[in-house]
Protein backbone atom coordinates (compact mmCIF):
# COMPACT_ATOMS: atom_id res chain seq x y z
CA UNK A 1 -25.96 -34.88 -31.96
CA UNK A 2 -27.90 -33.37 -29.20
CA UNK A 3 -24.80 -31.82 -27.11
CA UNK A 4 -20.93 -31.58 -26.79
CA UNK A 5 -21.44 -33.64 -23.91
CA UNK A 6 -23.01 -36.79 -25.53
CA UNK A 7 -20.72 -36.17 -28.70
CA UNK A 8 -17.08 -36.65 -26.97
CA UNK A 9 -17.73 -39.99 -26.54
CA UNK A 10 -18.83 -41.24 -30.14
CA UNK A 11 -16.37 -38.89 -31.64
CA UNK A 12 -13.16 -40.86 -28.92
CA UNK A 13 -14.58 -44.46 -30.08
CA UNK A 14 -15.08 -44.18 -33.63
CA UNK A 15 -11.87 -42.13 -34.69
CA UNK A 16 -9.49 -43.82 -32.40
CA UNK A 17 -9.91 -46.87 -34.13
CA UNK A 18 -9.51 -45.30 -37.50
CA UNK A 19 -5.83 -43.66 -37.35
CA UNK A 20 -2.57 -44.13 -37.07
CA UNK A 21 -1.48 -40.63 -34.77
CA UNK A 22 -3.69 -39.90 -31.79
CA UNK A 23 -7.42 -38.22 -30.65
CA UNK A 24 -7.23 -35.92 -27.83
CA UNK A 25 -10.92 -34.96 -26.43
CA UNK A 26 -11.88 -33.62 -23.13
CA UNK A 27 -11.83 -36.50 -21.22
CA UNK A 28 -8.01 -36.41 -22.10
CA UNK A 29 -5.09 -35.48 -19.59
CA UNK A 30 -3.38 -33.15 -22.30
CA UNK A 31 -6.55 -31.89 -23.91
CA UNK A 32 -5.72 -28.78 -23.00
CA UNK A 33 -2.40 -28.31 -24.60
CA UNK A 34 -3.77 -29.98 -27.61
CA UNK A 35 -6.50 -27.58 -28.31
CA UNK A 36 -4.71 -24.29 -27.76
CA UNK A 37 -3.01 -22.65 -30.60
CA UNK A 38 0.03 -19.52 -29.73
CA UNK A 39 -2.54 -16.65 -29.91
CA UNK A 40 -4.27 -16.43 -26.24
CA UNK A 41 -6.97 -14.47 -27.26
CA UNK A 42 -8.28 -17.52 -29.13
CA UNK A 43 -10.00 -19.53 -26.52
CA UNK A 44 -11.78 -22.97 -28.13
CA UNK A 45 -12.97 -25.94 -27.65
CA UNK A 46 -12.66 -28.69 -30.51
CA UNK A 47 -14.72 -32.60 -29.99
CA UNK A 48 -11.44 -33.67 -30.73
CA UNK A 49 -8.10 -33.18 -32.06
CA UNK A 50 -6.58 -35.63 -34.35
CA UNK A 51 -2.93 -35.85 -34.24
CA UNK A 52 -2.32 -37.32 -37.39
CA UNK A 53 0.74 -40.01 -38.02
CA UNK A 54 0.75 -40.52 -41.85
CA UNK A 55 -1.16 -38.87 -44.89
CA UNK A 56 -4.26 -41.72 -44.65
CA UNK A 57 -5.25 -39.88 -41.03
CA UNK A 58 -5.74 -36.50 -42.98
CA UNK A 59 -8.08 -37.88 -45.24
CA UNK A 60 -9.89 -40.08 -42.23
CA UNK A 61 -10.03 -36.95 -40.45
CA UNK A 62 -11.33 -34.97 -43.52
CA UNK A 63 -13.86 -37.67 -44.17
CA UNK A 64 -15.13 -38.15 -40.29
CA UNK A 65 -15.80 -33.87 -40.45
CA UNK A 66 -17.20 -34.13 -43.73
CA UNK A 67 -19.90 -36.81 -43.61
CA UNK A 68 -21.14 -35.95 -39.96
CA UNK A 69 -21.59 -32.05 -41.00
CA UNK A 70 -18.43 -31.02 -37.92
CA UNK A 71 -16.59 -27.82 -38.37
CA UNK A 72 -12.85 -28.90 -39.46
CA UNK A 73 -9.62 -27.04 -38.73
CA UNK A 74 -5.99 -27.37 -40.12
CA UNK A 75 -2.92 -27.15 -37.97
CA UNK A 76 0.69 -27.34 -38.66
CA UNK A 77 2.37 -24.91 -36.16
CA UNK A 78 -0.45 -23.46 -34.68
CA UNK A 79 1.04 -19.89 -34.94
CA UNK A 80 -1.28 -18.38 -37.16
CA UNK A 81 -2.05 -14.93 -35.38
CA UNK A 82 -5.60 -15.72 -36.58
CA UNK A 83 -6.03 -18.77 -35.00
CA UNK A 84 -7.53 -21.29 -37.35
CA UNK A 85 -5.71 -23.87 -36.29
CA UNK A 86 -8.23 -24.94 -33.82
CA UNK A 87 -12.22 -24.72 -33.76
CA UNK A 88 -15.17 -24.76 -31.60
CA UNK A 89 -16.75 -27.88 -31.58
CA UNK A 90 -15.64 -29.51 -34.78
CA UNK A 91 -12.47 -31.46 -35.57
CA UNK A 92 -9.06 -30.67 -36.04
CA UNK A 93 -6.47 -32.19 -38.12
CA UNK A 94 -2.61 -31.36 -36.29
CA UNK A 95 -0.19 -31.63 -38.71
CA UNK A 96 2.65 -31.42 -35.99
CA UNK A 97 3.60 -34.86 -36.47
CA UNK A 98 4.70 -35.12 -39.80
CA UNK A 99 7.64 -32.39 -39.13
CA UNK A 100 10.08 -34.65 -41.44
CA UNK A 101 12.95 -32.79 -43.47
CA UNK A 102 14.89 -34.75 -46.58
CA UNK A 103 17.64 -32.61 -48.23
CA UNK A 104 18.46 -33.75 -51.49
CA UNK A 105 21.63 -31.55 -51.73
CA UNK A 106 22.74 -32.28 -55.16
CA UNK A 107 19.51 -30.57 -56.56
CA UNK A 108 19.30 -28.41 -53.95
CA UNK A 109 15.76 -29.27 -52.92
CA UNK A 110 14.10 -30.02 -49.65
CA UNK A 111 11.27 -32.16 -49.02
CA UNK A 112 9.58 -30.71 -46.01
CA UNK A 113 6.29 -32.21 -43.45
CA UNK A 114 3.31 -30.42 -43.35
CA UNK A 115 3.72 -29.94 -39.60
CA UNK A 116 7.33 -29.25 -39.95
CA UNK A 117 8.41 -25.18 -38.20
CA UNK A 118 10.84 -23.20 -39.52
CA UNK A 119 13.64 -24.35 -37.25
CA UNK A 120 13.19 -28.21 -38.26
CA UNK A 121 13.99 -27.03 -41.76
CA UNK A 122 16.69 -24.72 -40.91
CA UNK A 123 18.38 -27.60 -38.33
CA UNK A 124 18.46 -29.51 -41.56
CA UNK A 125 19.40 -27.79 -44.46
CA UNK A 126 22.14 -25.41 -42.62
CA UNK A 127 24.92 -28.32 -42.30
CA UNK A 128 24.19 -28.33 -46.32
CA UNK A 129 25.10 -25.22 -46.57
CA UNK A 130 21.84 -24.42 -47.97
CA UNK A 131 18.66 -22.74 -46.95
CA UNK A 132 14.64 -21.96 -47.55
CA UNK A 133 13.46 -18.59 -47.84
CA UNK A 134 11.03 -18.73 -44.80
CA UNK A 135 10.03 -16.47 -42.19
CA UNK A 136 11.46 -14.52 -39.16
CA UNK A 137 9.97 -16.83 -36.26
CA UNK A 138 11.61 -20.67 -35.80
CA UNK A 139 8.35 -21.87 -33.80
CA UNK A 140 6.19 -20.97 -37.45
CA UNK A 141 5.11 -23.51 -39.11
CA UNK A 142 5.98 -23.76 -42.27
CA UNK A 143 2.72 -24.74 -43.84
CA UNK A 144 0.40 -21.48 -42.88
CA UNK A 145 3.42 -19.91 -43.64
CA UNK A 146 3.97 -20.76 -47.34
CA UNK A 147 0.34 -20.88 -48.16
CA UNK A 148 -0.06 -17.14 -47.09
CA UNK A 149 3.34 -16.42 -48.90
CA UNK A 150 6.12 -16.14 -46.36
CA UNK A 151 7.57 -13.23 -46.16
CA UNK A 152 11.24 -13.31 -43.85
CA UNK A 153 14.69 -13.24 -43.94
CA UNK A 154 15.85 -14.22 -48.01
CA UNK A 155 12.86 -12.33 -49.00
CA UNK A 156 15.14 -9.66 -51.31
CA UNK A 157 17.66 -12.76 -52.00
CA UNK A 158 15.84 -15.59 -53.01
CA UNK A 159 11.59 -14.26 -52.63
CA UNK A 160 9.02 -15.55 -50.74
CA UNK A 161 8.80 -19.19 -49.40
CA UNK A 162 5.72 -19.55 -52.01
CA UNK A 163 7.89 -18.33 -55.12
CA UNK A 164 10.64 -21.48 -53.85
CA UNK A 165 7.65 -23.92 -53.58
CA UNK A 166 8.34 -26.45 -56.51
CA UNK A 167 5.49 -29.25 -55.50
CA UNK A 168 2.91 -29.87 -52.72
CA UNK A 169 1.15 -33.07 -52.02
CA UNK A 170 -2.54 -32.52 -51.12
CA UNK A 171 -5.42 -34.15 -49.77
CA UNK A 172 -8.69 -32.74 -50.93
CA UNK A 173 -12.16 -32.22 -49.35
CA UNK A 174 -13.02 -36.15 -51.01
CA UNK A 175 -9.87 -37.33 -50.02
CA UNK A 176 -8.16 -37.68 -53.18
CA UNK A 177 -4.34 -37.77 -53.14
CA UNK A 178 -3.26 -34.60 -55.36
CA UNK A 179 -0.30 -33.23 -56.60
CA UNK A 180 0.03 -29.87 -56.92
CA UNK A 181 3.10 -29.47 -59.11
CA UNK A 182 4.18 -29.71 -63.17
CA UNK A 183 3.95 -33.60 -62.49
CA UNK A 184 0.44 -33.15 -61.82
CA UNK A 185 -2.15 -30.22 -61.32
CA UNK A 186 0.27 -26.79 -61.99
CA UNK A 187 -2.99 -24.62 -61.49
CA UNK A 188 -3.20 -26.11 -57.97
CA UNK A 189 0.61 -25.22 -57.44
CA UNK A 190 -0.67 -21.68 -58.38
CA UNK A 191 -3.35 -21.52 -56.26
CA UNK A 192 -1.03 -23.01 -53.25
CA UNK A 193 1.52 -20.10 -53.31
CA UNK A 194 -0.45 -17.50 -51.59
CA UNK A 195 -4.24 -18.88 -51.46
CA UNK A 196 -4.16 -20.29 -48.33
CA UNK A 197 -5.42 -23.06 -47.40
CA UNK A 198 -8.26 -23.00 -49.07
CA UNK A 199 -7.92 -26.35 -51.62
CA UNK A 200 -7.17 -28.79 -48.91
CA UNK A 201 -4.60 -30.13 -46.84
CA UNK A 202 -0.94 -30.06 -47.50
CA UNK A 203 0.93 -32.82 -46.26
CA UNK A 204 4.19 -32.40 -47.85
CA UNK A 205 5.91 -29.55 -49.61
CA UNK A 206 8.74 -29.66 -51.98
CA UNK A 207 11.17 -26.20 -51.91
CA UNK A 208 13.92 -25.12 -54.26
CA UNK A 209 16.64 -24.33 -51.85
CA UNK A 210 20.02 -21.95 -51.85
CA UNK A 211 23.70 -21.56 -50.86
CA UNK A 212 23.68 -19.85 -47.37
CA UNK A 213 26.71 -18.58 -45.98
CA UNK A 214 26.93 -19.59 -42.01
CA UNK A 215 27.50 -17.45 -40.52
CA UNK A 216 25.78 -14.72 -42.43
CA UNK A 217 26.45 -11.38 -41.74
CA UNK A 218 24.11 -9.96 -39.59
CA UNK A 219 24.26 -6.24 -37.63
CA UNK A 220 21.38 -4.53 -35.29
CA UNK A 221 21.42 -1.12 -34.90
CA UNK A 222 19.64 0.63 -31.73
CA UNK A 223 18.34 4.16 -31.94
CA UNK A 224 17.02 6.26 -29.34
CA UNK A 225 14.06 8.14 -29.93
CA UNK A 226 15.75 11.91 -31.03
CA UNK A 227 18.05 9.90 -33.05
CA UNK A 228 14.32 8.50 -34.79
CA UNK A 229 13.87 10.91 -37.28
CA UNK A 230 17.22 10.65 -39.14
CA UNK A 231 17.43 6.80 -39.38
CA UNK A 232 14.42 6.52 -41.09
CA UNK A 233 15.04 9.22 -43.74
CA UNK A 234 18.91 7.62 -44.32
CA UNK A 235 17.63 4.27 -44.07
CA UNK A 236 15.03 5.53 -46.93
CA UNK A 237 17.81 6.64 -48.80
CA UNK A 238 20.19 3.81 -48.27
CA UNK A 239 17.82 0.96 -49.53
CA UNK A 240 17.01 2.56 -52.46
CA UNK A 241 20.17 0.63 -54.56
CA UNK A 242 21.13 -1.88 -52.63
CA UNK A 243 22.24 -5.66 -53.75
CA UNK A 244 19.15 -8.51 -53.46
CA UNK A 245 21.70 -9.93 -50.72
CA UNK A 246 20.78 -7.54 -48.13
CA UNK A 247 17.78 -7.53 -46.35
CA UNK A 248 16.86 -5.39 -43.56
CA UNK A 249 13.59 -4.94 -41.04
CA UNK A 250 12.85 -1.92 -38.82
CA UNK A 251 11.20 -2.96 -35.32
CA UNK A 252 9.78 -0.28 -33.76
CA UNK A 253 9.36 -1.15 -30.15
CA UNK A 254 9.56 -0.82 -26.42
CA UNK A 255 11.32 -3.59 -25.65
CA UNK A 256 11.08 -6.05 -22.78
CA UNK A 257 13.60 -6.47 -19.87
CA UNK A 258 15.42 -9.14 -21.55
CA UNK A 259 16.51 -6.73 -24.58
CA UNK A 260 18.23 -5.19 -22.08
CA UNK A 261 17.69 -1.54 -24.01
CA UNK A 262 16.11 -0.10 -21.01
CA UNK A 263 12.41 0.80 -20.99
CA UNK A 264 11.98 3.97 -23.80
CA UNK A 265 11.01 2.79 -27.38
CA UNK A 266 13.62 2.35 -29.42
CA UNK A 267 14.06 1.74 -33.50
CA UNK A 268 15.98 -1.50 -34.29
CA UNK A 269 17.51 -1.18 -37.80
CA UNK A 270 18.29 -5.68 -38.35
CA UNK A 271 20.23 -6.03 -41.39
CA UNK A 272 21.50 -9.78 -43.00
CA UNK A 273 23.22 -10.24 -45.50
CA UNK A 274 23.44 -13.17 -47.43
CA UNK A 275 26.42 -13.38 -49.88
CA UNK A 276 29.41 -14.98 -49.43
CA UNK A 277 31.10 -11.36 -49.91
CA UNK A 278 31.41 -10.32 -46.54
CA UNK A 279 33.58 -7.39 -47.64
CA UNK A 280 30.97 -6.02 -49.52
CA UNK A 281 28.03 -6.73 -46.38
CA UNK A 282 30.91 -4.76 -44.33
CA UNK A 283 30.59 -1.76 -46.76
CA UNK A 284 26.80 -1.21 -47.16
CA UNK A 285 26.74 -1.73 -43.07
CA UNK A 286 29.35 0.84 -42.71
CA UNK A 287 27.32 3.20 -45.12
CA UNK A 288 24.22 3.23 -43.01
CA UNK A 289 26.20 3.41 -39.97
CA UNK A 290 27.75 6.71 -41.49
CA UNK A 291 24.62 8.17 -42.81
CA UNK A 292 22.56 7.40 -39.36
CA UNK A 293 25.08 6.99 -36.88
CA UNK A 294 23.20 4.36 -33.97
CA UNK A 295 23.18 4.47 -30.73
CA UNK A 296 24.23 0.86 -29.84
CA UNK A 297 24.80 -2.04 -32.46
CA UNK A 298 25.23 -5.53 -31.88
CA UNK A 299 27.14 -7.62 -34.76
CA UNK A 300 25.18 -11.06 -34.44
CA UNK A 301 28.00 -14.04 -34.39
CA UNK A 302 25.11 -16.89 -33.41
CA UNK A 303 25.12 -18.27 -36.95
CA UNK A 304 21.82 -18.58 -39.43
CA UNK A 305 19.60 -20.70 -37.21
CA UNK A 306 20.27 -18.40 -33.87
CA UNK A 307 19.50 -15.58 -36.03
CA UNK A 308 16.30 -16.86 -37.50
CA UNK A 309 15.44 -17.62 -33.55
CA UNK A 310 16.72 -14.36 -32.05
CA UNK A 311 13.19 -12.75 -31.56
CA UNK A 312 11.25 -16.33 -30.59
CA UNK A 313 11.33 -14.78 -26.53
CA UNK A 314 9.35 -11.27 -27.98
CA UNK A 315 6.28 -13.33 -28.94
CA UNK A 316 5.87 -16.93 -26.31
CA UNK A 317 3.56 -19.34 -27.08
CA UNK A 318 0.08 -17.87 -25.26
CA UNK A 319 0.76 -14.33 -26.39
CA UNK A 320 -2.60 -11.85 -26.44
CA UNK A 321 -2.45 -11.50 -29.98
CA UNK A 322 -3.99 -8.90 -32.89
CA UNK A 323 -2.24 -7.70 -36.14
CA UNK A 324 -2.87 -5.65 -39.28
CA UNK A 325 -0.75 -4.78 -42.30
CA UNK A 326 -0.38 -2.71 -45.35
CA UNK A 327 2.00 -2.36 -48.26
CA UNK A 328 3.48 1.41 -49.46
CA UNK A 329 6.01 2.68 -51.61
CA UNK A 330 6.72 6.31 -49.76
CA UNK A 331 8.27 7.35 -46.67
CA UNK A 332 8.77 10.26 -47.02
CA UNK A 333 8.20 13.29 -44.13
CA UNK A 334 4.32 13.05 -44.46
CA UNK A 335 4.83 8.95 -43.55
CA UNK A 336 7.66 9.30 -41.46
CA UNK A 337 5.40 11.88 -39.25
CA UNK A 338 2.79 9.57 -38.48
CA UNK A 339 5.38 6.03 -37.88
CA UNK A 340 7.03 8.91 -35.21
CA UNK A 341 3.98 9.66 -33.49
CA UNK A 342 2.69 6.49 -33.16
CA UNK A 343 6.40 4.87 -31.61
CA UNK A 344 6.49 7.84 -29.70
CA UNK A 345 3.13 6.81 -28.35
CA UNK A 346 3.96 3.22 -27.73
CA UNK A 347 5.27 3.31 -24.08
CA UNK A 348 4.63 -0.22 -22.75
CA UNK A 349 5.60 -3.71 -23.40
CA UNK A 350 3.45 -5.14 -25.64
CA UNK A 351 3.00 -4.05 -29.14
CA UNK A 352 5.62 -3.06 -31.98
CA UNK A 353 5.73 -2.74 -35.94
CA UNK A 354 8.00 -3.74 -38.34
CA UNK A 355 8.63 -2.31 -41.91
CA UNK A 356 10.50 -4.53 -44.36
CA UNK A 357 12.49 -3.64 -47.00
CA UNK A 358 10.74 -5.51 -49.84
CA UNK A 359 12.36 -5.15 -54.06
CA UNK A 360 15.06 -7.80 -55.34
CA UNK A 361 13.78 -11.28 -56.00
CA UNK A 362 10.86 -10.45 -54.33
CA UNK A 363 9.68 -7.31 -56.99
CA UNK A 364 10.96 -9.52 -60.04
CA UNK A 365 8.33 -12.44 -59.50
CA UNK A 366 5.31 -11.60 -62.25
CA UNK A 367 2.04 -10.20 -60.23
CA UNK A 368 0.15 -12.95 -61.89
CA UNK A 369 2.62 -15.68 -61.74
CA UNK A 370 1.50 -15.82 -57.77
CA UNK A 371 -1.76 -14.74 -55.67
CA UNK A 372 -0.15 -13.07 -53.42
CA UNK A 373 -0.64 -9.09 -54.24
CA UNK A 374 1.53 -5.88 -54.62
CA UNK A 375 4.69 -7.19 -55.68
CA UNK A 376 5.66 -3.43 -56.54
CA UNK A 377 5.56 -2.61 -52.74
CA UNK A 378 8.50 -1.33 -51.97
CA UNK A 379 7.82 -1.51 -47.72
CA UNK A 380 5.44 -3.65 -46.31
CA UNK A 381 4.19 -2.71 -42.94
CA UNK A 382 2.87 -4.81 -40.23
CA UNK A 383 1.78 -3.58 -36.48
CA UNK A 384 0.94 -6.43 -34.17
CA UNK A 385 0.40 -7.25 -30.35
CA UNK A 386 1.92 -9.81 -28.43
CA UNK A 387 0.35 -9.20 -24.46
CA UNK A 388 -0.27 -11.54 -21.98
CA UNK A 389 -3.31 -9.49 -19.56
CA UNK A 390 -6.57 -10.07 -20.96
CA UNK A 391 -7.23 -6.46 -19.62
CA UNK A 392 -4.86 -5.09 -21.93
CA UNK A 393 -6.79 -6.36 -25.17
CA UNK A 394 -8.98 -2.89 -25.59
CA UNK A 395 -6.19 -0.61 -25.64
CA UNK A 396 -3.94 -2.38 -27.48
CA UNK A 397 -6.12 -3.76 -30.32
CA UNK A 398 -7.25 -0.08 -30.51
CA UNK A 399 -3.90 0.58 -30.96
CA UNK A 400 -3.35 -1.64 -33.66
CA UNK A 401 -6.27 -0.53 -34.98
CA UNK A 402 -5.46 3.23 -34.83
CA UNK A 403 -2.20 2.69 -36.46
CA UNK A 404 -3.48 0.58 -39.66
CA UNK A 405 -6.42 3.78 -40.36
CA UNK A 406 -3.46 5.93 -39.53
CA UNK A 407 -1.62 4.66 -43.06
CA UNK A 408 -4.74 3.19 -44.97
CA UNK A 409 -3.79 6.94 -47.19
CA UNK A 410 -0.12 5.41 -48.33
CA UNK A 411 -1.13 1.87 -48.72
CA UNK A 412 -0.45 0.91 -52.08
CA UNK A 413 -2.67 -2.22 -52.46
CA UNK A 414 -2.95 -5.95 -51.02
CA UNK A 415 -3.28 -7.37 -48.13
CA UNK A 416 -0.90 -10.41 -46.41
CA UNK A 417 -3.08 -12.81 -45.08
CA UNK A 418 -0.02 -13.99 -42.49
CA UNK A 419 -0.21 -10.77 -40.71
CA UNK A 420 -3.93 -10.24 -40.61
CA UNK A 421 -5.33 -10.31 -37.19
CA UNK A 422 -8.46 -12.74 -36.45
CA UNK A 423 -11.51 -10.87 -36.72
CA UNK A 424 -10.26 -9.09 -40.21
CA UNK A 425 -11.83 -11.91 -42.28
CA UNK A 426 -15.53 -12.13 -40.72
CA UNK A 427 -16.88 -10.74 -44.24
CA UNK A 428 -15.30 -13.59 -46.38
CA UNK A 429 -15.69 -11.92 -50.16
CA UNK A 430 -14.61 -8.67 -49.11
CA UNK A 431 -11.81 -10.00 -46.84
CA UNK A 432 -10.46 -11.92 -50.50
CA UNK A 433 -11.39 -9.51 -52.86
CA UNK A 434 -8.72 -6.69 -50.77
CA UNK A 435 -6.13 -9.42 -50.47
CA UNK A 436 -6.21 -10.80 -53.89
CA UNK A 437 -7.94 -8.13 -56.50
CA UNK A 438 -10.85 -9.16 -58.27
CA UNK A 439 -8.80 -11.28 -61.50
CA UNK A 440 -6.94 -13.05 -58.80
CA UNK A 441 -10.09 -13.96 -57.11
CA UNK A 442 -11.57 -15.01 -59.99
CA UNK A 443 -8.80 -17.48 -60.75
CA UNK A 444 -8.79 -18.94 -57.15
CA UNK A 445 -12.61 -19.23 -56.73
CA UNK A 446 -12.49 -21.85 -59.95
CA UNK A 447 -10.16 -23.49 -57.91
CA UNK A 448 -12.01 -23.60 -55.05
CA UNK A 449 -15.38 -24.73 -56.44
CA UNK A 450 -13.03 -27.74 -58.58
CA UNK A 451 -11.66 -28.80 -55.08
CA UNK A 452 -13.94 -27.41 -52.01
CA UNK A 453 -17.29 -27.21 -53.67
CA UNK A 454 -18.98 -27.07 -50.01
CA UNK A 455 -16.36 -25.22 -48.30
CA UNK A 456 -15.30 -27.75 -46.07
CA UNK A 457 -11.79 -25.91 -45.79
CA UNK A 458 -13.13 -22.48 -44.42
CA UNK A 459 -11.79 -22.03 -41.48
CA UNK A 460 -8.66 -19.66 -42.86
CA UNK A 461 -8.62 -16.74 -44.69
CA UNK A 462 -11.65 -17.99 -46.76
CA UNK A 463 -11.90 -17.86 -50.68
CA UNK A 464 -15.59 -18.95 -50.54
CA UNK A 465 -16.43 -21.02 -53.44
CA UNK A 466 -19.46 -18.51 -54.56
């Protein structure tokens, strides 16, 4: 291999005639598309990108990487903020078309593709009347998603996508078929629900699913910035008892045109709720509207899988993108000081921060029954850009930045690797060991040296095998 140049070629004739799906390379009208992921900021160039049609492409494509020494990436929707989904010079595996949903409705289980987003699964299980706890983005795929954990909208109901994860079909670094599940390697199941994807590649996924009501209940509330200070000290108060069935996000933001909130940050208070008692949604609305009075309110009537795609404009495919997050348990006037200054500070379009209400489901899950940390968190923080200027990326990383030192004094432990931004993982132990703990670790580095002795899999939030 002496250059990219005199690579392409080989790498076009000899995988083409090994798969099912199709090889994009440079010489390719389309290559483009193919190789970019949704973060902008991530600019690379793969030899070539497989699109895979079946499970017997992964492990071709694993195999090709693997014996000719190529860097290998894993994509299912590409929306990792980090951008692993694609690599510089090396191979990548797109998941995207094996995006297949089976609802087996009597069991209330859902079979879902490992390239499948969150809005194929929704599309499919809604006319059930069921759903997956997933996330708060339709374009995410659900793969990256569930291996971080997937935190979203049932997160208080029903926990994270990773607790609902029942089975996973894998294929390893030697291409062995694997299932990770009670009908064949549990430990692997384990390792799955928050580990990344650090054991191989996931081609299917098996979720328990639950009775939705569509439409849920669903209420935004706007406040204006000297209305700031007293919705986050009632909505404090107010989620301190509430029912698993409501879940609510702050987004602290200054919005874009299409918001139509004019151009001041505002605090968006989003609230679902999830029971079938709407009487009793009504109530716990009508308490926070009491305590914290908004400005503006919007009762969403669009129905679960509008809701779950109401924010998809905020963040388009391309977006500049860099994100950090921590987990705490106070916010109190100390915390709510600093969240003030820094939305108060945030006059353009193109950063925000969300704080979710965590508890319920979520808080009853064992901390070792999962490796995904801090299950006592009761908020879990994340600040993130979404710009489109290449110019902007100094200020607003700083920014980002800023804010994440800013609370590093409340953070009560863990890391989510979903909302970590792509250079947060360049030291690969100490990246793990502040997501996971050190027993955690321990657990998931057996399991990577028992499936990825050599690390093929390392382009993610790495467990290295020693």
């Amino acid at each position: 291999m002496d250059d990219e140049g005199t690579t392409a070629p080989v790498v076009v004739d000899d995988l083409r005639g090994l798969v099912r799906g199709t090889v994009a390379t440079a010489a390719d009208v389309g290559f483009e598309d193919a190789r970019t992921v949704w973060n902008g900021m991530i600019d690379r160039r793969p030899l070539a990108v497989v699109r895979v049609g079946d499970e017997d492409d992964i492990a071709t494509a694993i195999s090709y990487a693997r014996t000719r020494g190529l860097p290998l990436a894993v994509r299912g929707g590409g929306h990792g903020v980090s951008g692993n989904g694609t690599v510089e010079s090396g191979i990548v595996i797109d998941l995207g078309s094996l995006n297949e949903v089976e609802v087996d409705a009597a069991a209330a289980t859902v079979r879902v593709g490992g390239g499948a987003t969150i809005s194929d699964v929704d599309q499919v299980t809604i006319p059930h009347g069921l759903a997956v706890p997933l996330g708060v983005i339709s374009r995410t795929g659900v793969g990256g998603l569930t291996l971080g954990g997937g935190v979203g909208w049932l997160t208080r109901a029903h926990g994270l996508a990773a607790d609902n994860l029942l089975e996973a079909r894998v294929v390893t670094a030697d291409g062995t078929r694997v299932v990770a599940g009670e009908a064949g390697d549990p430990e692997l199941l384990w390792g799955l629900r928050g580990g990344g994807g650090n054991f191989g590649v996931v081609s299917s996924f098996t979720f328990r699913a639950h009775p939705l009501p569509d439409p849920v209940l669903a209420v935004n509330f706007v406040y204006g910035e000297p209305s700031w200070r007293q919705a986050l000290t009632a909505w404090e108060e107010w989620t301190r008892d509430l029912p698993d069935a409501m879940q609510s996000i702050i987004t602290v933001v200054t919005p874009p045109a299409f918001f139509g909130l004019g151009d001041d940050p505002v605090i968006l208070v989003a609230l679902a709720w999830v029971s079938p008692d709407r009487a009793e949604g009504e109530r716990l609305v009508e308490q926070l509207r009491a305590q914290a009075p908004p400005d503006g309110e919007e009762t969403d009537t669009s129905g679960w899988v509008g809701w779950q795609s109401a924010v998809d404009p905020l963040v388009p495919w391309g977006s500049r993108a860099y994100w950090k997050n921590t987990s705490f348990d106070r916010l109190d006037d100390e915390v709510i000081d600093v969240i003030l200054r820094r939305g108060a500070e945030q006059r353009w379009v193109g950063t925000a921060f969300d704080i979710h209400h965590m508890g319920g489901a979520f808080a009853r899950v064992a901390e070792e029954a999962t490796p995904f940390p801090a299950r006592s968190a009761r908020f879990w923080l994340n600040i993130y850009g979404f710009w489109t200027d290449a110019a902007d990326d100094a200020h607003h990383t700083a920014f980002v930045k800023g804010f994440a030192q800013d609370m590093a004094p409340f953070a009560t432990g863990g890391l989510y690797v979903n909302f970590m931004g792509h250079d947060d993982d360049t030291d690969w132990r100490a990246a793990a060991l502040a997501v996971y703990g050190p027993d955690k670790l321990e657990r998931l580095v057996a399991l990577k040296r028992r499936y990825d002795p050599d690390n093929l899999f390392r382009l993610n939030h790495n467990i290295p095998p020693g």
